[in-house]
Each structure stands twice: as C-alpha cells, then as structure tokens.
PDB file of N, CA and C in Angstrom:
ATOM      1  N   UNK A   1     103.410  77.426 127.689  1.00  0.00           N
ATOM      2  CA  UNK A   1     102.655  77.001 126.536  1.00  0.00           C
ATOM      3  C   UNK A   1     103.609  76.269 125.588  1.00  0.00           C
ATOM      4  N   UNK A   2     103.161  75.213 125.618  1.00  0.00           N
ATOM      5  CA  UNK A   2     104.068  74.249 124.294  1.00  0.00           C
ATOM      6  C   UNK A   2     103.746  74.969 122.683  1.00  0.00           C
ATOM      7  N   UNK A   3     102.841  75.243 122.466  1.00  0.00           N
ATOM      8  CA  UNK A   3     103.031  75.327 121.406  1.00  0.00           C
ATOM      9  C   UNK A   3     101.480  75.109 120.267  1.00  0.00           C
ATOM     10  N   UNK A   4     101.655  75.330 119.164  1.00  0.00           N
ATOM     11  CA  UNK A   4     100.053  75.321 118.524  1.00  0.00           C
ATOM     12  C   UNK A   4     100.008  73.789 117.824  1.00  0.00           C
ATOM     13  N   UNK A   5      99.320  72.804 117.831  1.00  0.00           N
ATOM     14  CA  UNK A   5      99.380  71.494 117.333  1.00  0.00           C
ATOM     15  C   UNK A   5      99.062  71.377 115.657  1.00  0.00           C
ATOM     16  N   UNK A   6      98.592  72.058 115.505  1.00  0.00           N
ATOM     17  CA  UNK A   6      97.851  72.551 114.179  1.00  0.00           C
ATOM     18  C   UNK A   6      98.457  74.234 113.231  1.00  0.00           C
ATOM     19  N   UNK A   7      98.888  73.801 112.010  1.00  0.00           N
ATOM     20  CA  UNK A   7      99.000  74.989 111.786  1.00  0.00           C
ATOM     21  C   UNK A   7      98.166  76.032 111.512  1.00  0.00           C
ATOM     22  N   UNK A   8      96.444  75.320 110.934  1.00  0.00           N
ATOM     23  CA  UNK A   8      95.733  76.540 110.882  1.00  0.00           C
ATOM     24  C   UNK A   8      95.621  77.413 111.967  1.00  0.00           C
ATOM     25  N   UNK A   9      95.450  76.108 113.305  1.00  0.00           N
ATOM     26  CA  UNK A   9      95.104  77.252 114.933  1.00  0.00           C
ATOM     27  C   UNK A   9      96.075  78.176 115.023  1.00  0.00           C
ATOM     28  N   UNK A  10      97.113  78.084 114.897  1.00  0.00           N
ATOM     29  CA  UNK A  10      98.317  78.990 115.337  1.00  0.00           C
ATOM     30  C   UNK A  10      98.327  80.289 113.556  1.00  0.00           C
ATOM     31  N   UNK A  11      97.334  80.029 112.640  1.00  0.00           N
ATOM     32  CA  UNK A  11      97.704  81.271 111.917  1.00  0.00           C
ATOM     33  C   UNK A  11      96.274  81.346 112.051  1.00  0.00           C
ATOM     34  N   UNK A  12      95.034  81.148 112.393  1.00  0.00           N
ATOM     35  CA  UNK A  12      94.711  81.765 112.824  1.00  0.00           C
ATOM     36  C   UNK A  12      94.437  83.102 113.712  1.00  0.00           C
ATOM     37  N   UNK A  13      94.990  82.422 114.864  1.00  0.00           N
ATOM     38  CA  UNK A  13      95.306  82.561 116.280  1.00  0.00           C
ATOM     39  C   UNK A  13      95.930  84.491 116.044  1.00  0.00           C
ATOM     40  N   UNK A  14      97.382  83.661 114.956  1.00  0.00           N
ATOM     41  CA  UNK A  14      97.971  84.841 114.752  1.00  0.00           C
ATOM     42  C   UNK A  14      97.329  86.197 113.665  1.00  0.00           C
ATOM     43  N   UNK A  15      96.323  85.753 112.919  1.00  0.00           N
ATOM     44  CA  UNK A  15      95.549  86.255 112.196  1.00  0.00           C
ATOM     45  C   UNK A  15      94.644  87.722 112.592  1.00  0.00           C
ATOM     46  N   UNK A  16      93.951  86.625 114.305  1.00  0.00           N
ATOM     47  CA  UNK A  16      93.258  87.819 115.052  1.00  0.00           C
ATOM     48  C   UNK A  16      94.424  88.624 116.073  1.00  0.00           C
ATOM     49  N   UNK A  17      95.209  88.361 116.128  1.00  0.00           N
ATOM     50  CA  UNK A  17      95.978  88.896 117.325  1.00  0.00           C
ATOM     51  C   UNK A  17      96.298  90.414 116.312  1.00  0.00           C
ATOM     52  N   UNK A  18      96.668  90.095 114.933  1.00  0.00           N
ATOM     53  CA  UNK A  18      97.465  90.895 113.670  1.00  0.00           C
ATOM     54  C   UNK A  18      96.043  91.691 114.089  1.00  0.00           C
ATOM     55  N   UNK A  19      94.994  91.369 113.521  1.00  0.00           N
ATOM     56  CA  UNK A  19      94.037  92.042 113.896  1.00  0.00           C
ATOM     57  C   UNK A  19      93.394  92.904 114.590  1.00  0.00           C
ATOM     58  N   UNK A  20      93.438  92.701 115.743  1.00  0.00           N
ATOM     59  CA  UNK A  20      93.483  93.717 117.216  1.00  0.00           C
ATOM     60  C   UNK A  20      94.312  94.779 116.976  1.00  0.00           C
ATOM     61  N   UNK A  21      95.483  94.397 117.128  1.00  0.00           N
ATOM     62  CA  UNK A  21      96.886  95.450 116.821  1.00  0.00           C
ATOM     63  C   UNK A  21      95.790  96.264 115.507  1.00  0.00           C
ATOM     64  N   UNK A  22      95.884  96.600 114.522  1.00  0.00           N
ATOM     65  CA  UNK A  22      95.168  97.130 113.474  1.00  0.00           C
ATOM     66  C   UNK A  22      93.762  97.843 113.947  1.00  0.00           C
ATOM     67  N   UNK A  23      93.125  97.128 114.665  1.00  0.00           N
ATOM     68  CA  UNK A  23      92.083  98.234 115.050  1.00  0.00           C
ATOM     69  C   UNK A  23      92.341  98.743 116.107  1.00  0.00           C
ATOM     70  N   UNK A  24      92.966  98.637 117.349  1.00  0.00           N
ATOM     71  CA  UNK A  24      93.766  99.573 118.411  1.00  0.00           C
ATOM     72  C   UNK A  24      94.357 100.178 117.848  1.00  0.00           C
ATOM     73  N   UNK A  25      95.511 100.177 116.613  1.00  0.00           N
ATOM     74  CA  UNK A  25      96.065 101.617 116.005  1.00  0.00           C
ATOM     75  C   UNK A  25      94.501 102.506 114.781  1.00  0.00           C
ATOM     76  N   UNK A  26      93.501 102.082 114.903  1.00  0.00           N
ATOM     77  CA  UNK A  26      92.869 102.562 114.263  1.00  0.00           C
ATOM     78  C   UNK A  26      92.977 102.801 112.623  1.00  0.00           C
ATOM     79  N   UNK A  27      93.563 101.662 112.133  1.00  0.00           N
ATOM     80  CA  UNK A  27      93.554 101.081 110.685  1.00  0.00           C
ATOM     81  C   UNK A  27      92.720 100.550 110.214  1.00  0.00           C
ATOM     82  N   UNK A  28      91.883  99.665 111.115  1.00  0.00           N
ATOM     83  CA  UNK A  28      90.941  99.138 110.757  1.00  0.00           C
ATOM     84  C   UNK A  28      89.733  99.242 111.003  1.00  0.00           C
ATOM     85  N   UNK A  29      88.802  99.751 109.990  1.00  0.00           N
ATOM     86  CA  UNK A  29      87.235 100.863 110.100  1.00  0.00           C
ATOM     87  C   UNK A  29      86.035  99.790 110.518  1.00  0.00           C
ATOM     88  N   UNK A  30      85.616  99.429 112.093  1.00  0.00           N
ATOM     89  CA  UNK A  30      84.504  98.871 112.085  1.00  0.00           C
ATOM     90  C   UNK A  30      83.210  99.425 111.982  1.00  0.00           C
ATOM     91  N   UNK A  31      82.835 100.776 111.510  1.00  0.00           N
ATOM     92  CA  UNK A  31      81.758 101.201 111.215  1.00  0.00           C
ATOM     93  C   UNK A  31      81.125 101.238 109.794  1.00  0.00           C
ATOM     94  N   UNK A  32      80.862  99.911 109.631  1.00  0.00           N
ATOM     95  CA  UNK A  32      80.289  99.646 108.357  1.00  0.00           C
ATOM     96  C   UNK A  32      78.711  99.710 108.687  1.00  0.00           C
ATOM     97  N   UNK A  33      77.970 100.520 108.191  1.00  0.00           N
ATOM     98  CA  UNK A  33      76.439 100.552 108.317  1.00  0.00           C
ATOM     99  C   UNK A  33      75.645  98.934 108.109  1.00  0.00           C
ATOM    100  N   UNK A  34      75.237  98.285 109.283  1.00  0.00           N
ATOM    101  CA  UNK A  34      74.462  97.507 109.051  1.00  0.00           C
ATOM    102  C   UNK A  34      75.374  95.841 109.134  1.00  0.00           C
ATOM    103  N   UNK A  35      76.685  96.104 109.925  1.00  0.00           N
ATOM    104  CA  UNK A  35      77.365  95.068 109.538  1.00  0.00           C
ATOM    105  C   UNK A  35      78.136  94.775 111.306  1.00  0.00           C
ATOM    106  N   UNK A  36      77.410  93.467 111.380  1.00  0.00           N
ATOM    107  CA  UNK A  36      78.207  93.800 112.975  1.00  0.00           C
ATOM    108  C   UNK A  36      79.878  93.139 113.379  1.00  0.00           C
ATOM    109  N   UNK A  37      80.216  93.068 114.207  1.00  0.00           N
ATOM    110  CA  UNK A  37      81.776  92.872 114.835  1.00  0.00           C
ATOM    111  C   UNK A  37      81.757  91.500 113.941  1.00  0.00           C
ATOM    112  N   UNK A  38      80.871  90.520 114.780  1.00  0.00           N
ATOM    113  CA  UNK A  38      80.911  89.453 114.376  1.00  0.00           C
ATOM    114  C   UNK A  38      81.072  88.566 113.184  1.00  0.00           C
ATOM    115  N   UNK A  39      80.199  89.775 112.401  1.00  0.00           N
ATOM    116  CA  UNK A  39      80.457  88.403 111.092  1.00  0.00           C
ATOM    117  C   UNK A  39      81.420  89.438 110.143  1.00  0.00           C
ATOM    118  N   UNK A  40      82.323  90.546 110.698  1.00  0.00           N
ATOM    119  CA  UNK A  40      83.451  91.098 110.029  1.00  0.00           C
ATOM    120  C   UNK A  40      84.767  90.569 110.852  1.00  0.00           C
ATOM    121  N   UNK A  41      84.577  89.891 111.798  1.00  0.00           N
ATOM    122  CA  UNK A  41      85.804  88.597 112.463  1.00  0.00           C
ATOM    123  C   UNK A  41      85.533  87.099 111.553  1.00  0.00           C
ATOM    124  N   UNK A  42      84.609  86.800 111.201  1.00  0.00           N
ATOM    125  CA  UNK A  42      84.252  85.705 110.394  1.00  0.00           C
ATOM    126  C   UNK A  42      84.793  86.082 108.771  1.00  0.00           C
ATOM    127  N   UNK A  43      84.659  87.156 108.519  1.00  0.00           N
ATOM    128  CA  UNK A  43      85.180  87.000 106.872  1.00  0.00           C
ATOM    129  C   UNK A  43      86.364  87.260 107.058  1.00  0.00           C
ATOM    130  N   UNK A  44      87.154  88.166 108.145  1.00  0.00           N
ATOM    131  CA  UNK A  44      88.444  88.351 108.069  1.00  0.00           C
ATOM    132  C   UNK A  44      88.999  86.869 107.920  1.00  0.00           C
ATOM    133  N   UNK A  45      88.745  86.021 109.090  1.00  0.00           N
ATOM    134  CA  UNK A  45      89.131  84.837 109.386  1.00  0.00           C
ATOM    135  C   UNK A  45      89.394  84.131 108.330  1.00  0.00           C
ATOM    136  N   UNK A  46      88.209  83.779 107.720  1.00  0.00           N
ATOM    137  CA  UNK A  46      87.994  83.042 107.216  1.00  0.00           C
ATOM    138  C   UNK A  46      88.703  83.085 105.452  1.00  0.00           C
ATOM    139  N   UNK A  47      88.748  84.344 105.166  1.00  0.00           N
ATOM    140  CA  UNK A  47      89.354  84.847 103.794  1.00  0.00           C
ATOM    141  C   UNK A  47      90.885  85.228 103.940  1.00  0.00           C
ATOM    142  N   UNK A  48      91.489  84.559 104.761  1.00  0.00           N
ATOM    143  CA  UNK A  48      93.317  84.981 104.576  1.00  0.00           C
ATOM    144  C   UNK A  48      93.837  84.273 104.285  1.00  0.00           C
TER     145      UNK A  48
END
C-alpha cells in the first residue's frame, strides 16, 4: 500500500480503526435506546 492520497481519507480511515479498538476494549457504549450502529459511525465520523 502506497499510501492515503488525501488527508481527510487517511484520518478518517484512522478515526474508525481508533474506533474499533475502543469498542473491542469495551469503552465505547453502543446501547443507546433507539439509536442504531449506523448513524453513531456517522456522527463519530463526521464530528472529529
């Protein structure tokens, strides 16, 4: 892999990866009543 062309893709990229790690150690609470995976990967994303 060369490399990310763009810096948002690559802090993105690195954004969700930070992410995963955090809910596999169980830091991060996806049982919000009424709120699905999806659009709590969209505000993470999108708000860092």
């Amino acid at each position: 892999m060369r490399g990310f062309k763009r810096f948002r893709s690559a802090a993105t990229t690195i954004s969700g990866i930070e992410l995963m790690h955090r809910i596999r150690k169980g830091q991060f609470d996806l049982a919000i009543e009424g709120v699905t995976a999806p659009s709590v990967w969209n505000v993470v994303l999108l708000n860092r």
